[in-house]
C-alpha atoms as a PDB file:
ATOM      1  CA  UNK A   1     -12.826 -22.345 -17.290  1.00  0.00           C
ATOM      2  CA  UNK A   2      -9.479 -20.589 -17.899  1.00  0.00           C
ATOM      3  CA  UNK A   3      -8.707 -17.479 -14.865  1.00  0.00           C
ATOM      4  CA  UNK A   4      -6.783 -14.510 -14.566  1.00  0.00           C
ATOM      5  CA  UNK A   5      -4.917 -14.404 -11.887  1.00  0.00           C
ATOM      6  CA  UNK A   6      -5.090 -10.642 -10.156  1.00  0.00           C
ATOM      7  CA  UNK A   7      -3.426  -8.858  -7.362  1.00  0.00           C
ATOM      8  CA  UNK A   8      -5.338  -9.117  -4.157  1.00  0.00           C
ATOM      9  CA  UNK A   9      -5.383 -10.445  -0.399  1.00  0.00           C
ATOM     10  CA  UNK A  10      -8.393 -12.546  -1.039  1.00  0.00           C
ATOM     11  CA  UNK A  11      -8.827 -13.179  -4.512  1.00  0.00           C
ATOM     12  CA  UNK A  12      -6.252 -15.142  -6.269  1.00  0.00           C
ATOM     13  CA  UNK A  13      -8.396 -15.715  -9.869  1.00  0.00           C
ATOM     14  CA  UNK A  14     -11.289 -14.586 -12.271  1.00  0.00           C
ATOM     15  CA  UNK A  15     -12.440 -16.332 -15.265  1.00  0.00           C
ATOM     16  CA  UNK A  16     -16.107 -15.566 -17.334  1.00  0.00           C
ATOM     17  CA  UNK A  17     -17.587 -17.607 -19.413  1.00  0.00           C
ATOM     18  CA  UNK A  18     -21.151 -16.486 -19.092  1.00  0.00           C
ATOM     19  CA  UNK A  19     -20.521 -17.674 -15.943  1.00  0.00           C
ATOM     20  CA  UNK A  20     -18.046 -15.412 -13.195  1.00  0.00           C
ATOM     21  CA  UNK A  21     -15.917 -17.448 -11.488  1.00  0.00           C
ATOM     22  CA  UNK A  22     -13.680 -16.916  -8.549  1.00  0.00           C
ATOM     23  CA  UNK A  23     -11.139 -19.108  -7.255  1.00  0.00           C
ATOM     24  CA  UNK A  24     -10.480 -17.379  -3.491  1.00  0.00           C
ATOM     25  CA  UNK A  25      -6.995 -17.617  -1.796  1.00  0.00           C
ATOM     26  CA  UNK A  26      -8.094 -19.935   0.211  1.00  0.00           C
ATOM     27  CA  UNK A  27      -8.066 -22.295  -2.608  1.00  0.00           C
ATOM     28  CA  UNK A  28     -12.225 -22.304  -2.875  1.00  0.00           C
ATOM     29  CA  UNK A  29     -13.701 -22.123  -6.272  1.00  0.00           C
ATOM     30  CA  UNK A  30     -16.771 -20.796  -6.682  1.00  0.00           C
ATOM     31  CA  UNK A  31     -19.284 -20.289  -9.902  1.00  0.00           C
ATOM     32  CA  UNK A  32     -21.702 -17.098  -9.547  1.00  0.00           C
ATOM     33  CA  UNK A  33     -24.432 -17.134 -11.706  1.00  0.00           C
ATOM     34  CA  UNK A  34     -26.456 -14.276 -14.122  1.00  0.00           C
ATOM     35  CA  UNK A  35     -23.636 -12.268 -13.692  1.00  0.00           C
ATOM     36  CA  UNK A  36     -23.362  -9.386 -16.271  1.00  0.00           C
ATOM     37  CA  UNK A  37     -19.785  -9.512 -18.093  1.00  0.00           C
ATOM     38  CA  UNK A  38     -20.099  -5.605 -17.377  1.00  0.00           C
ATOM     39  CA  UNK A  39     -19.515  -6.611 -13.690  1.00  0.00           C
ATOM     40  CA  UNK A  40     -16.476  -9.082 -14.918  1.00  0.00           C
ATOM     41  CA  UNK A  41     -14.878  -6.738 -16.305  1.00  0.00           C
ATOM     42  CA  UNK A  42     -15.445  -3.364 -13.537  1.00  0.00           C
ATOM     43  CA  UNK A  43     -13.960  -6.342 -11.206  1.00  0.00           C
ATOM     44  CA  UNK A  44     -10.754  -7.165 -13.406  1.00  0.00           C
ATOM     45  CA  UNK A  45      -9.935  -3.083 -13.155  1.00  0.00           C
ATOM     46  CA  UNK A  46     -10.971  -2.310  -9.571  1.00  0.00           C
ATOM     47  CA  UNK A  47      -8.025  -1.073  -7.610  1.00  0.00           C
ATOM     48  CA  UNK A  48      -9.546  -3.305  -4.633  1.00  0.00           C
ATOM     49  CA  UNK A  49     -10.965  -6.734  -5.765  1.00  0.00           C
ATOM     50  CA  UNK A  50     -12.171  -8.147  -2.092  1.00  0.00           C
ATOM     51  CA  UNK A  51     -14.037  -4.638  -2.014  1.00  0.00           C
ATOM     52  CA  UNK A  52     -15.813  -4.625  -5.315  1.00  0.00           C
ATOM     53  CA  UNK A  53     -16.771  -8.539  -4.869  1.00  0.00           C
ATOM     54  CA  UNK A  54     -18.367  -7.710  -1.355  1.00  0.00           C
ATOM     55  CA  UNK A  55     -20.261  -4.483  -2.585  1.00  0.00           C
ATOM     56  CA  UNK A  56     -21.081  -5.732  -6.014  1.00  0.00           C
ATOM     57  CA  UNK A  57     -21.304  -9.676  -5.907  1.00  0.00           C
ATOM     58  CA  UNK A  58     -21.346 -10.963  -2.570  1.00  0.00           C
ATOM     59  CA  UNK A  59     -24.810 -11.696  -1.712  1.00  0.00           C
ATOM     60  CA  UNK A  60     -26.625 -10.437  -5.258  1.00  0.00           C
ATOM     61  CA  UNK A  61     -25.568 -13.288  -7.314  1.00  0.00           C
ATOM     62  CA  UNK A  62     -26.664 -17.157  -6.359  1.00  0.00           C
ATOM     63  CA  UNK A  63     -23.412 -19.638  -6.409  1.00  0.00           C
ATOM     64  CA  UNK A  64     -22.415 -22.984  -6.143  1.00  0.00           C
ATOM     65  CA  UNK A  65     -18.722 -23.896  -4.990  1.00  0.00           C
ATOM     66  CA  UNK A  66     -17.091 -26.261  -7.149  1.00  0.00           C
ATOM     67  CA  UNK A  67     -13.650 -27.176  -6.055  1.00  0.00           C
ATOM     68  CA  UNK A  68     -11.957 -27.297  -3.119  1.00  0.00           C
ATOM     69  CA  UNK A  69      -8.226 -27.309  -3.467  1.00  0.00           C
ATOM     70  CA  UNK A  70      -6.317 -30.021  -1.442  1.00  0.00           C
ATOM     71  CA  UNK A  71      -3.652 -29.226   0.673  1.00  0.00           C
ATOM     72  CA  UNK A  72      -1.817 -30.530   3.358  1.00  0.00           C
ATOM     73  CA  UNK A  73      -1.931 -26.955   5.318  1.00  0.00           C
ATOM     74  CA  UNK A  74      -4.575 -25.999   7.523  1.00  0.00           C
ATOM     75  CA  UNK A  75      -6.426 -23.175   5.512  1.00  0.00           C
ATOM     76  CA  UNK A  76      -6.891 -20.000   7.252  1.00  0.00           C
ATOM     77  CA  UNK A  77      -9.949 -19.645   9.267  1.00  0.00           C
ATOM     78  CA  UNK A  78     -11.077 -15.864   8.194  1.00  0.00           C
ATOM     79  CA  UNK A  79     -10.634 -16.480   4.469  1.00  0.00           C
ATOM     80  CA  UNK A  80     -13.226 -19.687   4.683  1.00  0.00           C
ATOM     81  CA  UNK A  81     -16.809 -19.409   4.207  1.00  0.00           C
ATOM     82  CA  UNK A  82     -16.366 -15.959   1.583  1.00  0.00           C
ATOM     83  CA  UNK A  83     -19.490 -16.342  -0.726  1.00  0.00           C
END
């Protein structure tokens, strides 16, 4: 699925395809599922990403993960484990 990358501290991408999907600064990818693209797109133009995913997404939506980037840096403890 082909992202947008956006300005935030947590979120690094979006893409939609009938599916949302978020690829977090940590480098986790993760599919959320029944998402309306109403929801997509109030996300793309919220001054606050990380906000409007935890009060809009977070928790409402089921999700699978489905990459994990590789990297030979430790990834950051308080960015792991978002969904």
């Amino acid at each position: 699925m082909q992202r947008q990358d956006v300005e935030s501290t947590v979120i690094d991408a979006i893409g939609y395809s009938h599916v949302l999907e978020i690829r977090f600064e940590s480098g986790r990818i993760y599919q959320y599922y029944d998402v309306p693209e109403e929801v997509y797109n109030a996300m793309l133009t919220a001054p606050s990403k990380g906000k409007y995913f935890n009060e809009h997404i977070r928790g409402k939506y089921s999700y699978q993960e489905i990459e994990l980037k590789q990297s030979s840096q430790q990834a950051n403890p308080e960015k792991e484990g978002v969904p």
